[in-house]
PDB file of N, CA and C in Angstrom:
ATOM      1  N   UNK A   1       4.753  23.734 -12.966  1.00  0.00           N
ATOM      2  CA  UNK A   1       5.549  23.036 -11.956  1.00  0.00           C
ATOM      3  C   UNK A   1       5.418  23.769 -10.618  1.00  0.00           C
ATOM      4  N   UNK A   2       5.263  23.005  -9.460  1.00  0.00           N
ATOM      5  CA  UNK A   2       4.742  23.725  -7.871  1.00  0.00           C
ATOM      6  C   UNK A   2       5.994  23.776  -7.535  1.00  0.00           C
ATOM      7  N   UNK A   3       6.647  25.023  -6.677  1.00  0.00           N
ATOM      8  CA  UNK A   3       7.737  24.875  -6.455  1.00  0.00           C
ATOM      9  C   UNK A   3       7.692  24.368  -5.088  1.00  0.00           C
ATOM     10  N   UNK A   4       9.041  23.610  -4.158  1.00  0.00           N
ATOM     11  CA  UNK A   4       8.790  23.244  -2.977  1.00  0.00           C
ATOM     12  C   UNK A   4       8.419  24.320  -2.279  1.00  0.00           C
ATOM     13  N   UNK A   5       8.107  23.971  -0.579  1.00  0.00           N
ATOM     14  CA  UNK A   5       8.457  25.043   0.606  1.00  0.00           C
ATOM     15  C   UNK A   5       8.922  24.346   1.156  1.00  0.00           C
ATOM     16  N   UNK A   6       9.845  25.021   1.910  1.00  0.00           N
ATOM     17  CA  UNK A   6      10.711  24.642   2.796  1.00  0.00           C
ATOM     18  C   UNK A   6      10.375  25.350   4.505  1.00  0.00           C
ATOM     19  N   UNK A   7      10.545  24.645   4.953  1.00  0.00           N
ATOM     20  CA  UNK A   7      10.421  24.818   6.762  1.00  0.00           C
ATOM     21  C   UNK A   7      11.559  24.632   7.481  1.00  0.00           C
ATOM     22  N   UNK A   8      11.505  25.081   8.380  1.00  0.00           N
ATOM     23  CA  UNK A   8      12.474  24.547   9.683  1.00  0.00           C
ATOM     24  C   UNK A   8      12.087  24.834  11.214  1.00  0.00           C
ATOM     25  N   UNK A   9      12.507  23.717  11.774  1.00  0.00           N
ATOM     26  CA  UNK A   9      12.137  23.420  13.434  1.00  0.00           C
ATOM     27  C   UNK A   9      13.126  23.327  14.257  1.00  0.00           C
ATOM     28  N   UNK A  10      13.535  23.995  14.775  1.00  0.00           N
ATOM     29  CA  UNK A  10      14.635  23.963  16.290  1.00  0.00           C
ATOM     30  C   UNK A  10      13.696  22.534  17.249  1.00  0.00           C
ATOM     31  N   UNK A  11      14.695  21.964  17.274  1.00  0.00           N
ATOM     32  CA  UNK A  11      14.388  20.768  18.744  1.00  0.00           C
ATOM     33  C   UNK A  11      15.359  20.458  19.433  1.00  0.00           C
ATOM     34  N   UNK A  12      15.373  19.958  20.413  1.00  0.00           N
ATOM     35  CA  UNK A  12      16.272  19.555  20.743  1.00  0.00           C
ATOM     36  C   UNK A  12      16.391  17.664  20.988  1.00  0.00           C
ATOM     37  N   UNK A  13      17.226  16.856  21.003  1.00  0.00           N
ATOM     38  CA  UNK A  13      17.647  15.735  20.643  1.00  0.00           C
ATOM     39  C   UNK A  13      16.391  15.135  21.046  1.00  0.00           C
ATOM     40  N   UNK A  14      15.748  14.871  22.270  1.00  0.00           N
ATOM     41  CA  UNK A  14      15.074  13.618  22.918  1.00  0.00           C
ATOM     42  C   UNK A  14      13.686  14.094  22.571  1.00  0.00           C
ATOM     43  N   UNK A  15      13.739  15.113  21.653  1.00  0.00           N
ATOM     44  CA  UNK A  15      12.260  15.593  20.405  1.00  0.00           C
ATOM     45  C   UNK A  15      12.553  14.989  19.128  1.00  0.00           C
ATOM     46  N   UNK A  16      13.507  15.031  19.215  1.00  0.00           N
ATOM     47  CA  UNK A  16      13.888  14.521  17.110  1.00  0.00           C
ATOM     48  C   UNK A  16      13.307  13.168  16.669  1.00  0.00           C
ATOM     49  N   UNK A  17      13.009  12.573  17.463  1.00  0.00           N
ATOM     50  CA  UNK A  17      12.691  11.308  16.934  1.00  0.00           C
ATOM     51  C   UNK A  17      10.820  11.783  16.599  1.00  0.00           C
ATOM     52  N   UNK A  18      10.491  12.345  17.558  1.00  0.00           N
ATOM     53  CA  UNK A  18       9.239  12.321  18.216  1.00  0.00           C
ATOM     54  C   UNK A  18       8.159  13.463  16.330  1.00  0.00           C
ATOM     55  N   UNK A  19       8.950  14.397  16.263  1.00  0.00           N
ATOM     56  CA  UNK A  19       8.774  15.245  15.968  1.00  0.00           C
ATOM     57  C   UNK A  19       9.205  14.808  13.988  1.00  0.00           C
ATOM     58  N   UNK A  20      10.178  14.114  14.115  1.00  0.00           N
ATOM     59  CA  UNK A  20       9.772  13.043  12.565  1.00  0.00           C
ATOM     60  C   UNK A  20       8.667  12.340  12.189  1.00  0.00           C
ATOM     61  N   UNK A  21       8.765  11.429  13.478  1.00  0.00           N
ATOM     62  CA  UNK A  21       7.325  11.076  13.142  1.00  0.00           C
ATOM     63  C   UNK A  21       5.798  11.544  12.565  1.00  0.00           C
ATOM     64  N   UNK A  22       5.853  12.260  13.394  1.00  0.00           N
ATOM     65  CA  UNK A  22       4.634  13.846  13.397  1.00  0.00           C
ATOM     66  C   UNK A  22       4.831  14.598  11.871  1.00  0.00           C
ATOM     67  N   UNK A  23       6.094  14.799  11.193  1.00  0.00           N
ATOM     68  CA  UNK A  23       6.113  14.978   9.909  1.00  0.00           C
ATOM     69  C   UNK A  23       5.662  14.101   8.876  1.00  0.00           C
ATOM     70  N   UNK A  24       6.535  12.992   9.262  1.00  0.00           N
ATOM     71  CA  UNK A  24       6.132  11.859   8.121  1.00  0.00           C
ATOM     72  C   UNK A  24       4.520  11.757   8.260  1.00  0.00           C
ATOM     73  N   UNK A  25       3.899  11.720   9.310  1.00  0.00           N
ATOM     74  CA  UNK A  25       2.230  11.080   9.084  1.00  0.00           C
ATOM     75  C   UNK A  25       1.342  12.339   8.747  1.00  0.00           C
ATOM     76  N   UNK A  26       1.959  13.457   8.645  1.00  0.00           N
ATOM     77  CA  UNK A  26       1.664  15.013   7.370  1.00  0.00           C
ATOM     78  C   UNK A  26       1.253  14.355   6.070  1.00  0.00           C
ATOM     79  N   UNK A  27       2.279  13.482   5.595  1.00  0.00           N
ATOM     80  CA  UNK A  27       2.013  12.965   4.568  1.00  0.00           C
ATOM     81  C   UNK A  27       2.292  13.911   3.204  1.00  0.00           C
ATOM     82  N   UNK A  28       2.642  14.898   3.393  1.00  0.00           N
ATOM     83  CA  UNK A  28       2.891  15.961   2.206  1.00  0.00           C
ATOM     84  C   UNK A  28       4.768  16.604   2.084  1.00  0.00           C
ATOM     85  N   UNK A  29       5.315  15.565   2.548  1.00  0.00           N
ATOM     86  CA  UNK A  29       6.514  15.525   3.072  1.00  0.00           C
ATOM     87  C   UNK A  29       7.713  15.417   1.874  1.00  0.00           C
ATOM     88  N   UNK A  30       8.571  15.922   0.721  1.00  0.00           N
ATOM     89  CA  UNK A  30       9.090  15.016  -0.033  1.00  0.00           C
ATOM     90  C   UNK A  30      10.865  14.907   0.642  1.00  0.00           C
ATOM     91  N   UNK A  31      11.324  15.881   0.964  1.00  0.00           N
ATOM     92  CA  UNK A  31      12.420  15.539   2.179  1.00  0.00           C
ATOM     93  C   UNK A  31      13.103  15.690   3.460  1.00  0.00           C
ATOM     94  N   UNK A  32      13.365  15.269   4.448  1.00  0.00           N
ATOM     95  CA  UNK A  32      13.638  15.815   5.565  1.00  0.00           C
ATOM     96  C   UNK A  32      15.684  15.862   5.541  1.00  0.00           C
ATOM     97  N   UNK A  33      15.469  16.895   6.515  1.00  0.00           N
ATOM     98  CA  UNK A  33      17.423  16.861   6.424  1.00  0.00           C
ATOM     99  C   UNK A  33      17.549  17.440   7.855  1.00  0.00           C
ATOM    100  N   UNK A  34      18.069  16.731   8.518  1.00  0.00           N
ATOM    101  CA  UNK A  34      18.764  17.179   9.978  1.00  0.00           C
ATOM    102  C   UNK A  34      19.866  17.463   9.925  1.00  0.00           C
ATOM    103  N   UNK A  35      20.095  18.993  10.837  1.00  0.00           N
ATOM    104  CA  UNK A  35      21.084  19.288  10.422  1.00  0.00           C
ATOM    105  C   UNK A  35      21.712  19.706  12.512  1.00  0.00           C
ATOM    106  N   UNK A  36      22.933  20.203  12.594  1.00  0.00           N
ATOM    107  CA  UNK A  36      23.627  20.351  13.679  1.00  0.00           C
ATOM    108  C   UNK A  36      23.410  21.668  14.098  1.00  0.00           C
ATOM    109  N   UNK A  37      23.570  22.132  15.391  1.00  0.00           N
ATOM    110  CA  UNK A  37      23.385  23.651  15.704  1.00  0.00           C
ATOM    111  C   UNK A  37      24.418  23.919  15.259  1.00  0.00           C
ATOM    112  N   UNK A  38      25.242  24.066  14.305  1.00  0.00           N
ATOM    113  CA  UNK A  38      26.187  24.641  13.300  1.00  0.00           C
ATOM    114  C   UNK A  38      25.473  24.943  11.887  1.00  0.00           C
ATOM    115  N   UNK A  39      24.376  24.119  11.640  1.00  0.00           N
ATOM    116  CA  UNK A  39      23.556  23.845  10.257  1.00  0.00           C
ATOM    117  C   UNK A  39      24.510  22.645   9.689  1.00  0.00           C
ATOM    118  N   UNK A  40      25.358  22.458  10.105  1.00  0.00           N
ATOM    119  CA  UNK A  40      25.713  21.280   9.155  1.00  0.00           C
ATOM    120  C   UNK A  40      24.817  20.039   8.750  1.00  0.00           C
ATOM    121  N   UNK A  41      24.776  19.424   8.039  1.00  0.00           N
ATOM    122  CA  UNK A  41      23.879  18.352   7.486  1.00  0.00           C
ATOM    123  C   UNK A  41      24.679  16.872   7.984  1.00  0.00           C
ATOM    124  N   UNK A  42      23.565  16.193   9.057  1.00  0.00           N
ATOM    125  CA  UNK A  42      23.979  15.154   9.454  1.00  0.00           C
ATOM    126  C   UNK A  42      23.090  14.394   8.684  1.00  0.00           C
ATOM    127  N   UNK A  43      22.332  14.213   8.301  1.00  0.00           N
ATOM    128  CA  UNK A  43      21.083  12.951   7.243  1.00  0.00           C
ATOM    129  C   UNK A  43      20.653  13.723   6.686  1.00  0.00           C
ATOM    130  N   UNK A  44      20.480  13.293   5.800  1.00  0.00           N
ATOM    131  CA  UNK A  44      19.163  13.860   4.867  1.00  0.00           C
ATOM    132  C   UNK A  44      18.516  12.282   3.687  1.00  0.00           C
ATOM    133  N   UNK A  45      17.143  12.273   3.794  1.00  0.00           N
ATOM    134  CA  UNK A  45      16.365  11.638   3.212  1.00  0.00           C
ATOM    135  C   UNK A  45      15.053  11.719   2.714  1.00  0.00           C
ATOM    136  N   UNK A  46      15.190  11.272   1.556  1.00  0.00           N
ATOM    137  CA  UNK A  46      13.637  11.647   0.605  1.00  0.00           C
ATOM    138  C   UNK A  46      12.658  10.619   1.037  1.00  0.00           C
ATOM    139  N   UNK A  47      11.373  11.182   1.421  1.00  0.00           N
ATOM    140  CA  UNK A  47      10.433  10.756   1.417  1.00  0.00           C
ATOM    141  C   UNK A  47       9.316  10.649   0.149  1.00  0.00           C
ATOM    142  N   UNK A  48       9.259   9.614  -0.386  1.00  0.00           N
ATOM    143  CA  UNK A  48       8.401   9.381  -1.955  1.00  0.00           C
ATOM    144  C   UNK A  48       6.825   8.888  -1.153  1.00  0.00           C
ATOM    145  N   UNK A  49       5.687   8.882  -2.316  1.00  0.00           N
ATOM    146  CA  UNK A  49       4.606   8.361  -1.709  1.00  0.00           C
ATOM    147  C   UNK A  49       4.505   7.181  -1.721  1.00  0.00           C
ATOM    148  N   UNK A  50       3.737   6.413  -0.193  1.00  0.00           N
ATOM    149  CA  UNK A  50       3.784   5.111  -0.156  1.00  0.00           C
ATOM    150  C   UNK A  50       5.049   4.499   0.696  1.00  0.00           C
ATOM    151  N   UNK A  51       5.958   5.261   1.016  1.00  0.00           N
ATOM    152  CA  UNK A  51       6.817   4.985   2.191  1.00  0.00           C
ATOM    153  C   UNK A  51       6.077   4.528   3.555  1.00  0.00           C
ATOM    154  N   UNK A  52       6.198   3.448   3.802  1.00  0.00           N
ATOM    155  CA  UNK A  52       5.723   3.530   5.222  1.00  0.00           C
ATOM    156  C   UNK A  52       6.563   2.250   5.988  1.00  0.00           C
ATOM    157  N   UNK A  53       6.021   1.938   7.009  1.00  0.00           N
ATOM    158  CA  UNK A  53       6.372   1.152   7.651  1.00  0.00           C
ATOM    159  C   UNK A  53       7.896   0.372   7.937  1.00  0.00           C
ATOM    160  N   UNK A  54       7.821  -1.053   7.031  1.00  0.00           N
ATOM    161  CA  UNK A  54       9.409  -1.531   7.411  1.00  0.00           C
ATOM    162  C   UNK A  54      10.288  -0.704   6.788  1.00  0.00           C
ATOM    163  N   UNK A  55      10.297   0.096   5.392  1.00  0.00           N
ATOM    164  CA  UNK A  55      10.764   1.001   4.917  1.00  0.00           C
ATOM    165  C   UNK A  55      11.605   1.913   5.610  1.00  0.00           C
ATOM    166  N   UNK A  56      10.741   2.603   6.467  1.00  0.00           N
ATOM    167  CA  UNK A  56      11.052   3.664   7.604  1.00  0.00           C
ATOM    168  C   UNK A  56      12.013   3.077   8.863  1.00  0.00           C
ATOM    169  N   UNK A  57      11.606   2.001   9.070  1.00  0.00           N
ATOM    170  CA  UNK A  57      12.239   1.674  10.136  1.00  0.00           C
ATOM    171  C   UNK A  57      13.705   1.837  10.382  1.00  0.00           C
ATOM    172  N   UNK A  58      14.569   1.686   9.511  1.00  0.00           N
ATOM    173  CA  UNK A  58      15.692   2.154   9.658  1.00  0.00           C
ATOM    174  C   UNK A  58      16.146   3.426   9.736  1.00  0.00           C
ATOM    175  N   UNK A  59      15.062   4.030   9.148  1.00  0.00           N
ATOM    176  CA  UNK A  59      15.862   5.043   8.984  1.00  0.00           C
ATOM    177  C   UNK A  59      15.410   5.956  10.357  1.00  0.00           C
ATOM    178  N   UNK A  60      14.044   5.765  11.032  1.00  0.00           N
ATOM    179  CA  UNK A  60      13.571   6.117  12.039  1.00  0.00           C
ATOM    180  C   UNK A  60      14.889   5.388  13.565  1.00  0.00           C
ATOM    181  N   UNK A  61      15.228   4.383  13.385  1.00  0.00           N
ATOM    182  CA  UNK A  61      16.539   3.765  14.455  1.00  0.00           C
ATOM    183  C   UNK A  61      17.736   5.259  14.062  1.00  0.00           C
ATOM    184  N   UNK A  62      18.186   5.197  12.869  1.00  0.00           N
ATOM    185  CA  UNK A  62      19.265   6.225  12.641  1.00  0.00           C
ATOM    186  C   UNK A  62      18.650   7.502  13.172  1.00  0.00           C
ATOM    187  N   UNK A  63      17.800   7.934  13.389  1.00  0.00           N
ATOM    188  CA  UNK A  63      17.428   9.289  14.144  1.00  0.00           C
ATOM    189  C   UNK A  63      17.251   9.130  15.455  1.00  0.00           C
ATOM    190  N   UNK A  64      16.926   7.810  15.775  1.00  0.00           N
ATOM    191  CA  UNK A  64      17.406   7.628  17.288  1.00  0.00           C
ATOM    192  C   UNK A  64      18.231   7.754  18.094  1.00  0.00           C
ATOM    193  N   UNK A  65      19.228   7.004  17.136  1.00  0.00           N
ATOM    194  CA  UNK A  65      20.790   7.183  17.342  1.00  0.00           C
ATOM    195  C   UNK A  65      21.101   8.347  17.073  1.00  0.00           C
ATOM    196  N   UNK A  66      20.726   9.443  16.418  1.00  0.00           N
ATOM    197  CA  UNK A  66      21.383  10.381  16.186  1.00  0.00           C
ATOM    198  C   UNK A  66      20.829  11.580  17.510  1.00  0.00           C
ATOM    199  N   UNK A  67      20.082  11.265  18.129  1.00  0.00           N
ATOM    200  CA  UNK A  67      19.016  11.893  18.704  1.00  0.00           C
ATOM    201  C   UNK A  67      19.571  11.440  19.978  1.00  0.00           C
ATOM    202  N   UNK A  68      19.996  10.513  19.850  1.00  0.00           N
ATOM    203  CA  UNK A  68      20.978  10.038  21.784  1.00  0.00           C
ATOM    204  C   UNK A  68      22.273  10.624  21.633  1.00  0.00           C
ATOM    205  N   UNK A  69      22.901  11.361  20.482  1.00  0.00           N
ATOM    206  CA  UNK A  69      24.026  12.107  20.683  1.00  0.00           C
ATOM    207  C   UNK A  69      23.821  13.335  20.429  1.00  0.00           C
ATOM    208  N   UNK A  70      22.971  13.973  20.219  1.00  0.00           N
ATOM    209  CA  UNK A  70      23.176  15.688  20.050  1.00  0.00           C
ATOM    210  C   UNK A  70      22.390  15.974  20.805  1.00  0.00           C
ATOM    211  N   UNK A  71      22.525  17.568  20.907  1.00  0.00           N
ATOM    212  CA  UNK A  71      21.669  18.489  21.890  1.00  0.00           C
ATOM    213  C   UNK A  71      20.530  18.543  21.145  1.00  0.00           C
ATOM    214  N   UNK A  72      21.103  19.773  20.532  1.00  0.00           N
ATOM    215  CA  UNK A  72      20.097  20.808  19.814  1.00  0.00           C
ATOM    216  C   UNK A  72      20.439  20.769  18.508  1.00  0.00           C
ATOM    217  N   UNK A  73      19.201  20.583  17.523  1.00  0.00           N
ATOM    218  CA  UNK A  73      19.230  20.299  16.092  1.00  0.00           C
ATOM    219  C   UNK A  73      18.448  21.319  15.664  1.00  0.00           C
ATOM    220  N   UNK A  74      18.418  21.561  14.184  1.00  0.00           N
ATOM    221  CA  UNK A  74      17.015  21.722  13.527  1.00  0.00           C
ATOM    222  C   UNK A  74      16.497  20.871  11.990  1.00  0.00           C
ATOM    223  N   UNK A  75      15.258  20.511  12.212  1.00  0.00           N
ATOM    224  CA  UNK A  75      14.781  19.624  11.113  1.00  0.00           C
ATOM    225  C   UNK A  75      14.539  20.745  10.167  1.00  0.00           C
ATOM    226  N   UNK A  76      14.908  20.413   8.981  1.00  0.00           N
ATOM    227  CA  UNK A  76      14.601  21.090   7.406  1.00  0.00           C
ATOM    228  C   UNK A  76      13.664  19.876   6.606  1.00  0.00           C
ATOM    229  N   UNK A  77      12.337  20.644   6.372  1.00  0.00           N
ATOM    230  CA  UNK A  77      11.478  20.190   5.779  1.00  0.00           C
ATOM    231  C   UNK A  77      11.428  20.785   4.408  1.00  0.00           C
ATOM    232  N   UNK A  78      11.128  19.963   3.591  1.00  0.00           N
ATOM    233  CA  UNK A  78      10.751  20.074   1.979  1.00  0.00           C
ATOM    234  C   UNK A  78       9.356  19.385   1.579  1.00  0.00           C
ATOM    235  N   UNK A  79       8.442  20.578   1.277  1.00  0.00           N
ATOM    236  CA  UNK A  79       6.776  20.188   1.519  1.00  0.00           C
ATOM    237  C   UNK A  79       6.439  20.108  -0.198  1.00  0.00           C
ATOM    238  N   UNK A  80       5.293  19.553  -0.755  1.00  0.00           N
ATOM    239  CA  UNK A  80       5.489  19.612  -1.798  1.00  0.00           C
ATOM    240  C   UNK A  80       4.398  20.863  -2.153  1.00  0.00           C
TER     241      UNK A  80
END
């Protein structure tokens, strides 16, 4: 069994959208979790293979929105 790795990225809001994207098309992605410059966990969602498109779309709007109200975040990646 491979164990995950895990990452993390400081951005700040009017990157967060930008900078998901750029993960998801990695393609080796199994979850992302945004969290608050506190670390608190505002989303978190699994990415399975074969996710794409209308799928995403919502959930890519909810990081929009979340991304027009905060400063400074950091994305937590789970690689497989």
């Amino acid at each position: 069994m491979t164990r995950a790795k895990k990452e993390e990225f400081k951005v700040n809001g009017e990157n967060l959208l930008k900078k998901v994207k750029e993960l998801i098309k990695e393609g080796n992605i199994r979850k992302i979790t945004i969290k608050d410059k506190k670390g608190k966990d505002l989303v978190s969602f699994p990415l399975t293979i074969g996710v794409v498109g209308a799928v995403l779309a919502p959930v890519l709007a909810a990081i929009g929105a979340i991304a027009a109200l905060i400063g400074e975040c950091t994305i937590s990646v789970e690689r497989e």
